[in-house]
PDB file of N, CA and C in Angstrom:
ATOM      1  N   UNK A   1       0.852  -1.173   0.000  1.00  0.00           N
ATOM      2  CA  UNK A   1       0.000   0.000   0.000  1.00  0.00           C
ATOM      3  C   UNK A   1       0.894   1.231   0.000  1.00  0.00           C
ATOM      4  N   UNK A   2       0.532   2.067  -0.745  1.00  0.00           N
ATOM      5  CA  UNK A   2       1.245   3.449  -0.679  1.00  0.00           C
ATOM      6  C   UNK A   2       0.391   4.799   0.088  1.00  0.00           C
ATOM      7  N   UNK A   3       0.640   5.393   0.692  1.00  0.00           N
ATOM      8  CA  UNK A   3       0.161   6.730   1.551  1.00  0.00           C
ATOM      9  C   UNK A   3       1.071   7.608   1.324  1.00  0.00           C
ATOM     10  N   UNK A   4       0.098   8.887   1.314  1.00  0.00           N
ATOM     11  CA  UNK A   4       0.694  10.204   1.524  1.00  0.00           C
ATOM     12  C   UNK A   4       0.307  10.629   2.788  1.00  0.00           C
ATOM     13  N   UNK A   5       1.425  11.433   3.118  1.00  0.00           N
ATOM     14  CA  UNK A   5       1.381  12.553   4.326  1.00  0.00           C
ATOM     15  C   UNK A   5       2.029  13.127   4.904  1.00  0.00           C
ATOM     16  N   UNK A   6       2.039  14.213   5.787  1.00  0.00           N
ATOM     17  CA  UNK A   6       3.350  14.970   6.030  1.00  0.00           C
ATOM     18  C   UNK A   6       3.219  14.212   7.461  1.00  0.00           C
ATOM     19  N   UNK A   7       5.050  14.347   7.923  1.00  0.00           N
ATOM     20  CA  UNK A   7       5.690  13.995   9.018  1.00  0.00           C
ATOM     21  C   UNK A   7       5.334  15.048   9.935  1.00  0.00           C
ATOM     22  N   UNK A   8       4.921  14.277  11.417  1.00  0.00           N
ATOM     23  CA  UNK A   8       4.596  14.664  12.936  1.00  0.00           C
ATOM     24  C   UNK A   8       5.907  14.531  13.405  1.00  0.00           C
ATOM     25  N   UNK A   9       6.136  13.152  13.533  1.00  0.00           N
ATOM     26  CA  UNK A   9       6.819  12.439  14.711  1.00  0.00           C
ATOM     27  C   UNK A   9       8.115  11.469  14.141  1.00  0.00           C
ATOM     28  N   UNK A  10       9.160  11.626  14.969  1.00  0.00           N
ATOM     29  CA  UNK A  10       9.933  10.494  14.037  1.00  0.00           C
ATOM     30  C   UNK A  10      10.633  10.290  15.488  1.00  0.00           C
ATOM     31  N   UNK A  11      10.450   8.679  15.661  1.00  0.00           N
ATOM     32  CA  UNK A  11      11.021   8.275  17.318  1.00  0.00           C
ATOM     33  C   UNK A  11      11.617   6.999  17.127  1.00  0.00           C
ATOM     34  N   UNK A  12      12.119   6.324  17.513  1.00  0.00           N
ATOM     35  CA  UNK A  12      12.631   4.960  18.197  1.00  0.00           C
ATOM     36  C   UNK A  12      11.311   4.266  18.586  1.00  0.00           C
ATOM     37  N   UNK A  13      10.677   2.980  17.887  1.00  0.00           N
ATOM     38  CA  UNK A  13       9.952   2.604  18.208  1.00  0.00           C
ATOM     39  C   UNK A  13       9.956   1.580  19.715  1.00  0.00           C
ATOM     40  N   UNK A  14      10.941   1.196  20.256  1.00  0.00           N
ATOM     41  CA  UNK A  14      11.393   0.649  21.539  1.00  0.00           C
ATOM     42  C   UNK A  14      11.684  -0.561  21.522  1.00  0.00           C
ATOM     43  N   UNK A  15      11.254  -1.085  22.400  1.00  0.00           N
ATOM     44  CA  UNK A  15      11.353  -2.393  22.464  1.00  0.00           C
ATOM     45  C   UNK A  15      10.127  -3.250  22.106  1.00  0.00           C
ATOM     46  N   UNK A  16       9.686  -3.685  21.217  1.00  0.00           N
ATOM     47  CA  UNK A  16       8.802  -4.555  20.698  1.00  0.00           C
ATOM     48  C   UNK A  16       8.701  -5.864  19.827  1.00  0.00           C
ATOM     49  N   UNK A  17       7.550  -6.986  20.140  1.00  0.00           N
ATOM     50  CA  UNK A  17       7.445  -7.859  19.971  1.00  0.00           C
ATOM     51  C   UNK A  17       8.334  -8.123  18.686  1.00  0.00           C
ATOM     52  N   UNK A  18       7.969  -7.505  17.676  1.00  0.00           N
ATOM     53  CA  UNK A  18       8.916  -7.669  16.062  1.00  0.00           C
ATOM     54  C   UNK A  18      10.044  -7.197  16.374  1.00  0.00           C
ATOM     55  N   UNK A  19      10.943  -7.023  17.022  1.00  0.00           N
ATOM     56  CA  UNK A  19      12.054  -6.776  17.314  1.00  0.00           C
ATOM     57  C   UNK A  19      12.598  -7.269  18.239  1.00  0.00           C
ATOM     58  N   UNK A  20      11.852  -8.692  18.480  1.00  0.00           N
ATOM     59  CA  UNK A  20      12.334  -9.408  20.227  1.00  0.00           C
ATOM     60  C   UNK A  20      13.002  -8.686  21.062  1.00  0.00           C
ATOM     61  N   UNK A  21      11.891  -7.501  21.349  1.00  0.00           N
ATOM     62  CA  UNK A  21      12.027  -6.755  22.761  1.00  0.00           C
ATOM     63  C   UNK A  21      13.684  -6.037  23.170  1.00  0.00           C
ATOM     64  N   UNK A  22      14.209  -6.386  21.688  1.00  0.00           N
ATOM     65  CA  UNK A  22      15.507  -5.409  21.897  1.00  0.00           C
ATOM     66  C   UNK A  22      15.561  -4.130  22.282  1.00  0.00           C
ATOM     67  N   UNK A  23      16.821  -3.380  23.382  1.00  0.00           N
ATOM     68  CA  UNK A  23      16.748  -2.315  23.541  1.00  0.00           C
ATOM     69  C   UNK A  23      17.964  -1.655  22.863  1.00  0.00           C
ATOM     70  N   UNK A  24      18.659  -2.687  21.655  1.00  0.00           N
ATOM     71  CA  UNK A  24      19.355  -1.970  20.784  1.00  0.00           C
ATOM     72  C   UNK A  24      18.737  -0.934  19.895  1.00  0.00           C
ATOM     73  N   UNK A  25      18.940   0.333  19.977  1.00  0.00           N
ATOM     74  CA  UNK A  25      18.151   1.305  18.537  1.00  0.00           C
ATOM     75  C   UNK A  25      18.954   0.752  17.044  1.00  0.00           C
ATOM     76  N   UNK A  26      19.941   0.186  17.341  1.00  0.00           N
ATOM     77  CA  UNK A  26      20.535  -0.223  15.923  1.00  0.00           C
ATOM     78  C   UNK A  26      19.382  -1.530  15.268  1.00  0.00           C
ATOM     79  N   UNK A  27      18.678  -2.023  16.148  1.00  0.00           N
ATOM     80  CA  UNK A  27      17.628  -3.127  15.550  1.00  0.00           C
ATOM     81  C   UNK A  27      16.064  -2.693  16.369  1.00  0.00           C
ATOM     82  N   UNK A  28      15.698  -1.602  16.625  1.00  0.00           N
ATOM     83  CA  UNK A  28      14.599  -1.193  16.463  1.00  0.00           C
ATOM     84  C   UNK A  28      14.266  -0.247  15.641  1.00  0.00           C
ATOM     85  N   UNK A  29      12.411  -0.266  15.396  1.00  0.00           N
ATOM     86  CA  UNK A  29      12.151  -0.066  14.325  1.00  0.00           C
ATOM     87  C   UNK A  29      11.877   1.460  14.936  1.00  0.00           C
ATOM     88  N   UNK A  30      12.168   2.486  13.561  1.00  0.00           N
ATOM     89  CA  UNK A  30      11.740   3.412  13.684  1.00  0.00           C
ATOM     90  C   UNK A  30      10.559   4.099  13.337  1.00  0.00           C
ATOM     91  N   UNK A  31       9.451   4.734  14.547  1.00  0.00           N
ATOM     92  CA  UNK A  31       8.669   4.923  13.990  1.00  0.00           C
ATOM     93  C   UNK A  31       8.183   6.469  13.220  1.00  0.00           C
ATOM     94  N   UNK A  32       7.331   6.481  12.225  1.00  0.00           N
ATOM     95  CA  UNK A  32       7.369   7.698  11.452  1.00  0.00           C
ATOM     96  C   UNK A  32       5.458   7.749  11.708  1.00  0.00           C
ATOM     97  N   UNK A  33       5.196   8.729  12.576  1.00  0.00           N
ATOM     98  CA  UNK A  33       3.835   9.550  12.218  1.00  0.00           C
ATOM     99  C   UNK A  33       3.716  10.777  11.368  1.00  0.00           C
ATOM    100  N   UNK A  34       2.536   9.924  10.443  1.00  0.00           N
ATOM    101  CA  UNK A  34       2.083  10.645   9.501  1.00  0.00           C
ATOM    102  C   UNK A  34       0.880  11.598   9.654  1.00  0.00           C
ATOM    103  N   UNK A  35       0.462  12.559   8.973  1.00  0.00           N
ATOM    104  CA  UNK A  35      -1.225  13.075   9.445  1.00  0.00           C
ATOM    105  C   UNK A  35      -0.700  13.801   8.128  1.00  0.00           C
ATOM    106  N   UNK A  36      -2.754  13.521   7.655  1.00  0.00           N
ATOM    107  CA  UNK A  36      -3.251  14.307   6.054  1.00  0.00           C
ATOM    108  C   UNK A  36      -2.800  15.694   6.023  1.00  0.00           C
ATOM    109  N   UNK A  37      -2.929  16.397   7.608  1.00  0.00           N
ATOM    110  CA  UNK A  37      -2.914  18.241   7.294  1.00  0.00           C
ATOM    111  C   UNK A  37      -1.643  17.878   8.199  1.00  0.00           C
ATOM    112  N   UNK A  38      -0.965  19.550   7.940  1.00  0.00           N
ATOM    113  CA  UNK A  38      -0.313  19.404   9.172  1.00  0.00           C
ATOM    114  C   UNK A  38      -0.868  20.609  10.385  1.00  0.00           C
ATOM    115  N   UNK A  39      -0.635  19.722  11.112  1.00  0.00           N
ATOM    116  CA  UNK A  39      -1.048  20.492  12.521  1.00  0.00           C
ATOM    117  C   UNK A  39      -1.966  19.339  12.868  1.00  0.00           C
ATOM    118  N   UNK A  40      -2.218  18.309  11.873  1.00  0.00           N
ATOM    119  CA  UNK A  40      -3.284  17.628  12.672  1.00  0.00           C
ATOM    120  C   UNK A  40      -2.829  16.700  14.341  1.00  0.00           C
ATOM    121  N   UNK A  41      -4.038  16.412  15.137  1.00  0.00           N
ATOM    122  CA  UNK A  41      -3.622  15.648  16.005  1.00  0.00           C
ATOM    123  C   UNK A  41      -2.928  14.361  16.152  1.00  0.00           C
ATOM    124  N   UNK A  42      -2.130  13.840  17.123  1.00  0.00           N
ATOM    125  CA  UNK A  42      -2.127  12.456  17.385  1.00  0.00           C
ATOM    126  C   UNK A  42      -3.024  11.696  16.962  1.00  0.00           C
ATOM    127  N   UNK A  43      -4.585  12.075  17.263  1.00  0.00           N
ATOM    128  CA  UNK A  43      -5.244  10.961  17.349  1.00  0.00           C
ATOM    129  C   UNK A  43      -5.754  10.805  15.660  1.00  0.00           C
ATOM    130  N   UNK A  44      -5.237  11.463  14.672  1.00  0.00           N
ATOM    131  CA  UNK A  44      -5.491  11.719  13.354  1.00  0.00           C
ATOM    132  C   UNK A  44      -4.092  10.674  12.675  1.00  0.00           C
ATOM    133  N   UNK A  45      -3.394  10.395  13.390  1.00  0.00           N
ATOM    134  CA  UNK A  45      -1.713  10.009  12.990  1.00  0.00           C
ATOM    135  C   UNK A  45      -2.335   8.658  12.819  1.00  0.00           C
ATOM    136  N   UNK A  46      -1.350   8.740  11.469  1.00  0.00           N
ATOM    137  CA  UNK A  46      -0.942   7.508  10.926  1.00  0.00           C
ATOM    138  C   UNK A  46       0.304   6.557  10.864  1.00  0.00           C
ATOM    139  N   UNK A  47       0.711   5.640  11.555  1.00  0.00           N
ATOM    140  CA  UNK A  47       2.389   5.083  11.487  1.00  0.00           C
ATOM    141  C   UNK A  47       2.489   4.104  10.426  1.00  0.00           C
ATOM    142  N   UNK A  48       3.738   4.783  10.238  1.00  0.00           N
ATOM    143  CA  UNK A  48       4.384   3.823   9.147  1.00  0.00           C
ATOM    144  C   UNK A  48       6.188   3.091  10.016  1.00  0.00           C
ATOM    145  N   UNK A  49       6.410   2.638   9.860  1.00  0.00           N
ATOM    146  CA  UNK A  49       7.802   1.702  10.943  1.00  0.00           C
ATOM    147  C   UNK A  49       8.734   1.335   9.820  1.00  0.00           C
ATOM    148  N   UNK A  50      10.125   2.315   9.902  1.00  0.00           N
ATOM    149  CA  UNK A  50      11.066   1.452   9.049  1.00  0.00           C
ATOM    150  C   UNK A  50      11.958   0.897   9.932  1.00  0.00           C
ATOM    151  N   UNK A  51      12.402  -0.753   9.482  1.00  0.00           N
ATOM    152  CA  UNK A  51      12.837  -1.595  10.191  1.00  0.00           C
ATOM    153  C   UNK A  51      14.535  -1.283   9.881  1.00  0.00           C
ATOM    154  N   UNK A  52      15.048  -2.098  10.740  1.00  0.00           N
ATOM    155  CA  UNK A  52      16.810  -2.361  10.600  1.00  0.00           C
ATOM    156  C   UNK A  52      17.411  -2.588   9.418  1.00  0.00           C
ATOM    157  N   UNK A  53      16.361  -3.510   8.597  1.00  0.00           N
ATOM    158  CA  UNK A  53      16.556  -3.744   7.221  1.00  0.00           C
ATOM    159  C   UNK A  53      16.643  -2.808   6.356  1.00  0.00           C
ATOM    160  N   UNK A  54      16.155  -1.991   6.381  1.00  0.00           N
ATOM    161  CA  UNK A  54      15.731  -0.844   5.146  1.00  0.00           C
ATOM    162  C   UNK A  54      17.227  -0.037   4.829  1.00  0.00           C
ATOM    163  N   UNK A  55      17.606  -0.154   3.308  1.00  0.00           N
ATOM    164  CA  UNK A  55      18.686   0.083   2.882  1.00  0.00           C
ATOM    165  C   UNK A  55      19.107   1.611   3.254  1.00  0.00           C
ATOM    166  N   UNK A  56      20.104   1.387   3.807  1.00  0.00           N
ATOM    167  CA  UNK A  56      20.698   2.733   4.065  1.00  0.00           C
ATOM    168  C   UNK A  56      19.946   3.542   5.298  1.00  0.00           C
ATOM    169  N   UNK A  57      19.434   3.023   6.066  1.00  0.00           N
ATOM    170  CA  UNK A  57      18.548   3.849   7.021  1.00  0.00           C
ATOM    171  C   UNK A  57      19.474   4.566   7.787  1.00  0.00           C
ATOM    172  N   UNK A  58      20.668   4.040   8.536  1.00  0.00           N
ATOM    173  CA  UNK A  58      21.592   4.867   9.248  1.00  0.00           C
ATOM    174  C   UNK A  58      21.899   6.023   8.793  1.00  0.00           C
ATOM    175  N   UNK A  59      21.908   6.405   6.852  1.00  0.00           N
ATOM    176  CA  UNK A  59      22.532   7.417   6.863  1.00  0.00           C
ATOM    177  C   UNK A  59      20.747   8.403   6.134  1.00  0.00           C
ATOM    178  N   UNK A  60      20.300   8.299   6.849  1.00  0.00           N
ATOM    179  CA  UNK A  60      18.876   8.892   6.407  1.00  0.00           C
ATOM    180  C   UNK A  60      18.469   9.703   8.170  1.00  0.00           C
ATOM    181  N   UNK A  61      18.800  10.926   7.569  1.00  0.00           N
ATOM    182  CA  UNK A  61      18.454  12.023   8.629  1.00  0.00           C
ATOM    183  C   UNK A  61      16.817  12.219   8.575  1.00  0.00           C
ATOM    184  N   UNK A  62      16.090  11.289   9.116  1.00  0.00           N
ATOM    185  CA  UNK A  62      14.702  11.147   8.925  1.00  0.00           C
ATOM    186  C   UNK A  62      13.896  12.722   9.689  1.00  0.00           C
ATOM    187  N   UNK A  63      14.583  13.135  11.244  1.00  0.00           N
ATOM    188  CA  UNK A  63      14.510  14.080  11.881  1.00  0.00           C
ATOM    189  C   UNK A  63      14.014  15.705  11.022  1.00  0.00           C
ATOM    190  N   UNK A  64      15.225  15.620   9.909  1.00  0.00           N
ATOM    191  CA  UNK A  64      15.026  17.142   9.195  1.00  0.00           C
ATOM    192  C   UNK A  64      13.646  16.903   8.238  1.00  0.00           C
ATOM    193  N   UNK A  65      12.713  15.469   8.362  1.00  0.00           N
ATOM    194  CA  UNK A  65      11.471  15.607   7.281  1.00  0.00           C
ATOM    195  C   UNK A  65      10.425  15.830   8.524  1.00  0.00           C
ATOM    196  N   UNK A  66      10.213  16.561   9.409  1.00  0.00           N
ATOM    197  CA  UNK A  66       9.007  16.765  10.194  1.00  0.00           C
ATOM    198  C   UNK A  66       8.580  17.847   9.754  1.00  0.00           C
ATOM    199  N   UNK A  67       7.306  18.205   9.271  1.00  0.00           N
ATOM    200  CA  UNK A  67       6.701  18.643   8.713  1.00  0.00           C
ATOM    201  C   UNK A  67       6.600  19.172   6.716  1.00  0.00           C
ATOM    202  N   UNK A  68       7.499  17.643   6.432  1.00  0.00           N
ATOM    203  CA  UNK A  68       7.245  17.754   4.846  1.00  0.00           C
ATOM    204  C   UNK A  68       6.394  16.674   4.845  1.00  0.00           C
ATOM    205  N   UNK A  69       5.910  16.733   3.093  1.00  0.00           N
ATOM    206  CA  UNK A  69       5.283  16.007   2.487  1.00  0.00           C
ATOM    207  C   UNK A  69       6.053  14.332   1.955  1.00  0.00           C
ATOM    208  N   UNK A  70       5.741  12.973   2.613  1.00  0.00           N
ATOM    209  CA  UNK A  70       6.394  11.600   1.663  1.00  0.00           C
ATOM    210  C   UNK A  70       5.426  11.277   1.743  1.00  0.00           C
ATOM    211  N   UNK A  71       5.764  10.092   0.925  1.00  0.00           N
ATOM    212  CA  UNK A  71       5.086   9.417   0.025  1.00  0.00           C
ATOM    213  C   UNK A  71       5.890   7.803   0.362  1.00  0.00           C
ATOM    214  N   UNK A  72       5.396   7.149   1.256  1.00  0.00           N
ATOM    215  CA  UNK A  72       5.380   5.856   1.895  1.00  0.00           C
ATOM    216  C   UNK A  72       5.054   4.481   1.117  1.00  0.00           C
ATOM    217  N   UNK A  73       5.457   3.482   1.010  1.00  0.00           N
ATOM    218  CA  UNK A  73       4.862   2.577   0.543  1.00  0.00           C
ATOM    219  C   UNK A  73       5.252   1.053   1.650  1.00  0.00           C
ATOM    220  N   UNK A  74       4.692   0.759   1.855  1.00  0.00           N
ATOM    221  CA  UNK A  74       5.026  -0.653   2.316  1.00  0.00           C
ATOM    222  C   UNK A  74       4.232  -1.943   2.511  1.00  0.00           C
ATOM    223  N   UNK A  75       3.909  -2.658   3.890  1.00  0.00           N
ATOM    224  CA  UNK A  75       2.830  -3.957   3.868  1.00  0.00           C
ATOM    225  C   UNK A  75       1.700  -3.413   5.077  1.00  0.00           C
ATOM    226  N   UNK A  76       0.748  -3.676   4.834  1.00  0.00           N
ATOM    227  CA  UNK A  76      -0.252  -2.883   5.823  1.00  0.00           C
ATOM    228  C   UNK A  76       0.036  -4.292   6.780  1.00  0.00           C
ATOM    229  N   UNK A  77       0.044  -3.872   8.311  1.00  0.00           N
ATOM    230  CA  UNK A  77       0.227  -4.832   9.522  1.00  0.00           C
ATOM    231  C   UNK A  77      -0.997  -3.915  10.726  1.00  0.00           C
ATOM    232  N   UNK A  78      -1.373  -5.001  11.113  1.00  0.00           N
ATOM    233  CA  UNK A  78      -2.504  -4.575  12.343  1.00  0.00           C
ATOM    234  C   UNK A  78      -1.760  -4.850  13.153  1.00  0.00           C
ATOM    235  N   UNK A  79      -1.242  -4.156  14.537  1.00  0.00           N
ATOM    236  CA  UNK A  79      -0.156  -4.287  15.524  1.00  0.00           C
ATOM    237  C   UNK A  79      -1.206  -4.154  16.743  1.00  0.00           C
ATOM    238  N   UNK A  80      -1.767  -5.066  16.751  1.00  0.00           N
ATOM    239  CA  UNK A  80      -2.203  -5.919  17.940  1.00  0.00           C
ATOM    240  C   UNK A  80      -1.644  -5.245  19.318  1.00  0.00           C
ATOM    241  N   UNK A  81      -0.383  -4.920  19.622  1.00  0.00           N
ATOM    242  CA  UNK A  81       0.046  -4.584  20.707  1.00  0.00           C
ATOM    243  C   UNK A  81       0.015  -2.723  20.905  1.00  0.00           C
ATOM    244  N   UNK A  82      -0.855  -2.319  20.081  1.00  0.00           N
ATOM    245  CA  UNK A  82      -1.450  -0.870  20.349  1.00  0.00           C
ATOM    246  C   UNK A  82      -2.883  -0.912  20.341  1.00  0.00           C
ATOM    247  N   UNK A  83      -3.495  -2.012  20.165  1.00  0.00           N
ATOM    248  CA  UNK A  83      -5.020  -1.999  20.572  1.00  0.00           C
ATOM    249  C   UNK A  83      -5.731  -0.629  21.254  1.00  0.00           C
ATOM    250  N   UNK A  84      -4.856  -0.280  22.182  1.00  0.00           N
ATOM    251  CA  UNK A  84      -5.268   0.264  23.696  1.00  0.00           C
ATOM    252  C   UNK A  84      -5.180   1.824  23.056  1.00  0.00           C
ATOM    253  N   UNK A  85      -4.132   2.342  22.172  1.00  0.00           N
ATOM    254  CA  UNK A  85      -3.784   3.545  21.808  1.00  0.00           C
ATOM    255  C   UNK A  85      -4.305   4.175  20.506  1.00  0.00           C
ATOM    256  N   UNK A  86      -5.362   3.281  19.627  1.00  0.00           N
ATOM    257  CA  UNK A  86      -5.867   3.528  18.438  1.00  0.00           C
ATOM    258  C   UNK A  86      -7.454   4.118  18.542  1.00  0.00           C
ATOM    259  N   UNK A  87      -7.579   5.268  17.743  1.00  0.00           N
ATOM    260  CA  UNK A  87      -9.177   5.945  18.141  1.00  0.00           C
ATOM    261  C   UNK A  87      -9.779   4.640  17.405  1.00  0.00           C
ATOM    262  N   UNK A  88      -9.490   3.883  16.516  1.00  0.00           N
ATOM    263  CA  UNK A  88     -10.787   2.929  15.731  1.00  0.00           C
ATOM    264  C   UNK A  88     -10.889   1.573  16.542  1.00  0.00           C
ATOM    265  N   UNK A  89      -9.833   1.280  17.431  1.00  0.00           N
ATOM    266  CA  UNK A  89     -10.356   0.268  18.297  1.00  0.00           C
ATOM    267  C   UNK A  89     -10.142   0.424  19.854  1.00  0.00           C
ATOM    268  N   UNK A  90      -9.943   1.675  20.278  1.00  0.00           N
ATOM    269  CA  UNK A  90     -10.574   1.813  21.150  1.00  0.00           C
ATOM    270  C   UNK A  90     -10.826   3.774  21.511  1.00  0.00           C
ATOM    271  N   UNK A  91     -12.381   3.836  21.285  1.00  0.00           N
ATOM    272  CA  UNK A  91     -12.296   5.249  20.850  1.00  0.00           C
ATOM    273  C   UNK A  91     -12.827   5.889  22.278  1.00  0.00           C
ATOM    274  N   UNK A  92     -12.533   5.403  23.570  1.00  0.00           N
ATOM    275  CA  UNK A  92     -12.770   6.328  24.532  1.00  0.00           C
ATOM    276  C   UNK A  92     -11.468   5.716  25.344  1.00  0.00           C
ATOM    277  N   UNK A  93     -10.630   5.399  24.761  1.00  0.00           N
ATOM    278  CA  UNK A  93      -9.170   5.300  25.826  1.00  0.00           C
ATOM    279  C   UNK A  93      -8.827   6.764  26.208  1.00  0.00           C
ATOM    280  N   UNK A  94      -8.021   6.489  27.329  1.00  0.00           N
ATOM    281  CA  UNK A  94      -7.182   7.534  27.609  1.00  0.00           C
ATOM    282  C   UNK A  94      -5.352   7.653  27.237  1.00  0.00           C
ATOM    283  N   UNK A  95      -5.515   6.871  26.687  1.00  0.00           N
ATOM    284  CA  UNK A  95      -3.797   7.299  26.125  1.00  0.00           C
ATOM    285  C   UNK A  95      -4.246   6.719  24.666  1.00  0.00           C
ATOM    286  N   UNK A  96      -4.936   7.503  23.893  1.00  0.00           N
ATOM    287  CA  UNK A  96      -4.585   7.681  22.066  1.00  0.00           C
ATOM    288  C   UNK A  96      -3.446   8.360  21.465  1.00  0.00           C
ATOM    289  N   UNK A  97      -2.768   7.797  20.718  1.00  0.00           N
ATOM    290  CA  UNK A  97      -2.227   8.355  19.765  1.00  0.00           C
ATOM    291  C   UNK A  97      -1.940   8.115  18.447  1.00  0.00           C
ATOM    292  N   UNK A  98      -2.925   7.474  18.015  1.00  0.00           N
ATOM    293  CA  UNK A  98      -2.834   6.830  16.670  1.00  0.00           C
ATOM    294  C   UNK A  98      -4.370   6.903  16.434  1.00  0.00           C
ATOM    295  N   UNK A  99      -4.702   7.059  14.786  1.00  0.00           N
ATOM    296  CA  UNK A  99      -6.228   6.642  14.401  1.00  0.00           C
ATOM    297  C   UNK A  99      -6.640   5.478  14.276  1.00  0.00           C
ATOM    298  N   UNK A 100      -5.732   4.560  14.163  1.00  0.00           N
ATOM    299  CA  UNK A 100      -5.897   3.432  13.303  1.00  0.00           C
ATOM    300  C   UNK A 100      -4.392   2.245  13.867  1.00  0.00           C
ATOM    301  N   UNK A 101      -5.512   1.391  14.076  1.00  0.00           N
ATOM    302  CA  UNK A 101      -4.531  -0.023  14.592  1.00  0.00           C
ATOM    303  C   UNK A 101      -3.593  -0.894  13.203  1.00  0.00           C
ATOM    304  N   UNK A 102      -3.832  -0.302  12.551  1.00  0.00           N
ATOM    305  CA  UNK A 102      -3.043  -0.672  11.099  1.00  0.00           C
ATOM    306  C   UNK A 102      -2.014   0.506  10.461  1.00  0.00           C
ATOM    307  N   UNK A 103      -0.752  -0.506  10.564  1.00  0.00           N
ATOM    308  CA  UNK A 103       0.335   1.105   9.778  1.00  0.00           C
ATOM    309  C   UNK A 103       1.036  -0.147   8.672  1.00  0.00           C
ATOM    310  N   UNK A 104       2.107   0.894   8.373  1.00  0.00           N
ATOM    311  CA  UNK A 104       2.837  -0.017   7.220  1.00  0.00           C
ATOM    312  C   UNK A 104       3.958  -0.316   7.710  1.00  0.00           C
ATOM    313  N   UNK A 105       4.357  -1.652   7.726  1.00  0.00           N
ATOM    314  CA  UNK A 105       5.302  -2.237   8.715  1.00  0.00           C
ATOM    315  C   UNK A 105       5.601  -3.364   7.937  1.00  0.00           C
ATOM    316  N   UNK A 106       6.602  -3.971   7.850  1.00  0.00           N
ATOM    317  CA  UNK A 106       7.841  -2.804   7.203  1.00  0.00           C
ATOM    318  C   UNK A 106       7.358  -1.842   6.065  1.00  0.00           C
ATOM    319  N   UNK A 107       8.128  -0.044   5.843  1.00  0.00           N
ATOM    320  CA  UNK A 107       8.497   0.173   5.447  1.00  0.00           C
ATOM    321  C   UNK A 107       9.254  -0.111   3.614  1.00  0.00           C
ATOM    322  N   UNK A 108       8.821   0.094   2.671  1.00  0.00           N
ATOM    323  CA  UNK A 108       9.633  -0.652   1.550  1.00  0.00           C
ATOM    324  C   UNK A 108      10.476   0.538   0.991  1.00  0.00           C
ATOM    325  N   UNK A 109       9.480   1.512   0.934  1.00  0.00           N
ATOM    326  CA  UNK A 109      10.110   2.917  -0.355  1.00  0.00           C
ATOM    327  C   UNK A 109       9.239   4.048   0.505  1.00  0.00           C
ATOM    328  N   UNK A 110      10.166   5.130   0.493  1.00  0.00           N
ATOM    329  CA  UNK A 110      10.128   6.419   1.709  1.00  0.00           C
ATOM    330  C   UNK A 110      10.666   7.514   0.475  1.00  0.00           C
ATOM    331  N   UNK A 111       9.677   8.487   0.371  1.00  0.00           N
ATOM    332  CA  UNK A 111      10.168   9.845  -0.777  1.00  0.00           C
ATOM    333  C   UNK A 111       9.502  10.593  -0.547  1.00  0.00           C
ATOM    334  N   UNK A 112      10.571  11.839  -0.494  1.00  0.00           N
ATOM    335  CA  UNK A 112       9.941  13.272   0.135  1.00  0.00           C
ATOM    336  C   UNK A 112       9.347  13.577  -0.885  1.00  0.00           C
ATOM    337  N   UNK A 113       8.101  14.348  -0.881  1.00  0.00           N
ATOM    338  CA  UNK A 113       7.572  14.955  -2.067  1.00  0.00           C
ATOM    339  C   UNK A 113       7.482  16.420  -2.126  1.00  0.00           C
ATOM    340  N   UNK A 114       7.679  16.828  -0.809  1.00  0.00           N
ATOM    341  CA  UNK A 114       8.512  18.742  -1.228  1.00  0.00           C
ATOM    342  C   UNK A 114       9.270  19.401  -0.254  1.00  0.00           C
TER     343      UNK A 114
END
């Protein structure tokens, strides 16, 4: 699946299940929130996760794209272990930050578009 949207957030996704709970950042995945406008909320964000694999990621200053426009492509994954933090499956939690329990994980092809 391919998505557009401009960059929120660009973090260290931590220690998680697809990454057997490593607290190396050299083999966790990084995560990239997306949202349609910018200024939109957390609870509007969309994640996309590029993994350890992804060619050349070390030398990809992902940081200087917060608030441009890419253009994402990768495998849509339902990550089960944010249930709790997604407005579409659970829309009166108190810790949201995502719209949607589905992002693109892995990562395939990442391009700024301005």
């Amino acid at each position: 699946v391919t998505v557009t949207g401009y960059v929120r957030i660009v973090k260290y996704g931590g220690a998680e299940s697809c990454n057997c709970k490593t607290s190396d950042k050299e083999k966790m995945d990084i995560h990239v929130e997306l949202a349609v406008n910018p200024g939109d909320p957390d609870t509007k964000s969309f994640i996309v996760e590029i993994t350890s694999a992804y060619p050349n990621r070390d030398r990809i200053d992902l940081k200087h794209l917060i608030g441009h426009k890419v253009m994402v492509t990768g495998l849509v994954f339902y990550d089960i272990e944010h249930v709790q933090n997604a407005v579409n499956t659970n829309p009166k939690g108190t810790d949201l930050w995502r719209a949607t329990i589905f992002e693109l994980h892995p990562v395939v092809n990442f391009v700024v578009l301005d």
